[in-house]
Protein backbone atom coordinates (compact mmCIF):
# COMPACT_ATOMS: atom_id res chain seq x y z
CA UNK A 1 -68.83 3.13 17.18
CA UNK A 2 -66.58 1.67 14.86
CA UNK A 3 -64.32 -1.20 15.71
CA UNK A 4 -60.77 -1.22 15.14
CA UNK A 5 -58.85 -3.33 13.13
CA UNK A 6 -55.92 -4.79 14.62
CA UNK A 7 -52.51 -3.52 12.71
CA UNK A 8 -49.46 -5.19 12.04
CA UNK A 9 -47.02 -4.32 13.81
CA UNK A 10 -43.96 -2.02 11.57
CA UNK A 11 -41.97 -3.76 9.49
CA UNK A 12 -38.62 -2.61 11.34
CA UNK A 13 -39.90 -3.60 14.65
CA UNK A 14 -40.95 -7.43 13.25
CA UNK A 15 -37.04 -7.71 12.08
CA UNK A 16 -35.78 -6.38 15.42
CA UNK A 17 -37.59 -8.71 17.35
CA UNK A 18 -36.76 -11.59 15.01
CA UNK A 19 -33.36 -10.90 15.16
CA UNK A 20 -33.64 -10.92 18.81
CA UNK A 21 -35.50 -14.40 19.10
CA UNK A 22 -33.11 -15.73 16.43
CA UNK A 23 -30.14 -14.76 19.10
CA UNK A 24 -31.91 -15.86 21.92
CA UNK A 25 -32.67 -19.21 20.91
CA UNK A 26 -29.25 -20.33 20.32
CA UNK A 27 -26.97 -22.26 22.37
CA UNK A 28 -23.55 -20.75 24.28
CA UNK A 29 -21.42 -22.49 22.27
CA UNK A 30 -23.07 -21.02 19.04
CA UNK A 31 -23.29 -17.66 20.45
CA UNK A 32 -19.77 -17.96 21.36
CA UNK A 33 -18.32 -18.91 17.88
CA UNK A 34 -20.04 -16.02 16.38
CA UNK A 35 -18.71 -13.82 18.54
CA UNK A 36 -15.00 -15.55 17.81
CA UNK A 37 -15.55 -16.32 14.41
CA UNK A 38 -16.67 -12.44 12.72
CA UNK A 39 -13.22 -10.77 13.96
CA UNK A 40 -11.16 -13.61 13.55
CA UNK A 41 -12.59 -13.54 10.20
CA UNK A 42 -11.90 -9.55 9.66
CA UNK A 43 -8.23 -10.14 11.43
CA UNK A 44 -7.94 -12.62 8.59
CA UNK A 45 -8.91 -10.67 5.57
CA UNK A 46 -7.02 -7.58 7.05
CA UNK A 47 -4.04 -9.46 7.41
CA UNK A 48 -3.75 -10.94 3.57
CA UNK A 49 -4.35 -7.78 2.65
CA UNK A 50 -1.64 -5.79 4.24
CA UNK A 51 0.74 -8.78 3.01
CA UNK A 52 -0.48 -8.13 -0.86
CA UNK A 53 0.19 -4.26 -0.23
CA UNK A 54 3.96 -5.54 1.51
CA UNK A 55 4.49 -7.55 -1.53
CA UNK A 56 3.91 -4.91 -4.13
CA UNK A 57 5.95 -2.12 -2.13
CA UNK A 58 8.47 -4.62 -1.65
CA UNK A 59 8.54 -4.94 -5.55
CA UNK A 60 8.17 -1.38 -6.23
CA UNK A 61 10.96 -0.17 -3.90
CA UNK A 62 13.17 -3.02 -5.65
CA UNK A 63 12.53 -1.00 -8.61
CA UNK A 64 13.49 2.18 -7.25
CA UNK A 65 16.62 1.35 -5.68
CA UNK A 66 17.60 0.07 -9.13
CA UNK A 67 16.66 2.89 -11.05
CA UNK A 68 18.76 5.20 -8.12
CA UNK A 69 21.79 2.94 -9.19
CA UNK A 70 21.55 3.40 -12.57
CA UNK A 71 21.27 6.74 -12.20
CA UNK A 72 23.95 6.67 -9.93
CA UNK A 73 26.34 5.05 -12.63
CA UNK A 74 25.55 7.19 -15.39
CA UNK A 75 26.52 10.04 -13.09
CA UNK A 76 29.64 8.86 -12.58
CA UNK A 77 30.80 7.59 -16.00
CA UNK A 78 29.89 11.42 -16.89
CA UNK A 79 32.14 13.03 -14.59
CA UNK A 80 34.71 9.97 -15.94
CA UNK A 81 34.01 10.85 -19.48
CA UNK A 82 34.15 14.80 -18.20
CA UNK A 83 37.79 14.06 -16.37
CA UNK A 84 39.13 12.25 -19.23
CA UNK A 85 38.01 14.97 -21.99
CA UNK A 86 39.78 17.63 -20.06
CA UNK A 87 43.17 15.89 -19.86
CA UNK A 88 43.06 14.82 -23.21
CA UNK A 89 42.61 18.83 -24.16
CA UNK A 90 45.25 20.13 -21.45
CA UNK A 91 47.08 17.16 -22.70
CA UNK A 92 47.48 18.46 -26.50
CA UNK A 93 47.14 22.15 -25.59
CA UNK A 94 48.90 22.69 -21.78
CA UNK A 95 45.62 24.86 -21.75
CA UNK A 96 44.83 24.80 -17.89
CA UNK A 97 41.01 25.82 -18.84
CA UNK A 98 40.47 22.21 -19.50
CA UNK A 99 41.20 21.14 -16.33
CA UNK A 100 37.86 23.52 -14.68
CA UNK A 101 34.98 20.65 -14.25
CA UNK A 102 32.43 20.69 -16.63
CA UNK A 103 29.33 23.15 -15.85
CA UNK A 104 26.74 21.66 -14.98
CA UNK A 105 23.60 20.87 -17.04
């Protein structure tokens, strides 16, 4: 008969059950501040992240409400511009096509 050589065990099962000695061995109190510590940890790093992505919307919308007022003004000096045209020409002229608003573009 041939004898057997005794195997290691699989290199998976070796971690496993060093990860579970490694767990086992220490204290409450350690056990406990892991088990604190890794989600207050996430909470953290979630948290200054969503106040990064505030900031830059915040900075961004600044932007676009200033652009909208611009745009806004430009509008209206326009229709100004537009208003004053036409009574200048109905002015000189008594032509009442002057007074129709301006098609728009």
């Amino acid at each position: 008969m041939r004898s057997r050589k005794a195997s290691s065990p699989p290199l998976g099962a070796v971690q496993a059950g060093g990860l579970r000695r490694w767990w086992l061995d220490r204290s409450l109190r350690t056990k406990g501040l892991i088990v604190v510590a890794v989600p207050l940890i996430a909470l953290l790093g979630i948290t200054s992240a969503n106040l990064l992505l505030q900031q830059d919307e915040s900075s961004q919308r600044a932007v676009s409400v200033n652009a909208h007022a611009l745009d806004s003004t430009a509008a209206q000096v326009l229709a100004d511009v537009n208003g004053e045209t036409g009574i200048r020409g109905y002015a000189e002229t008594r032509d009442p096509t002057f007074l129709d608003p301006a098609p728009s573009c």
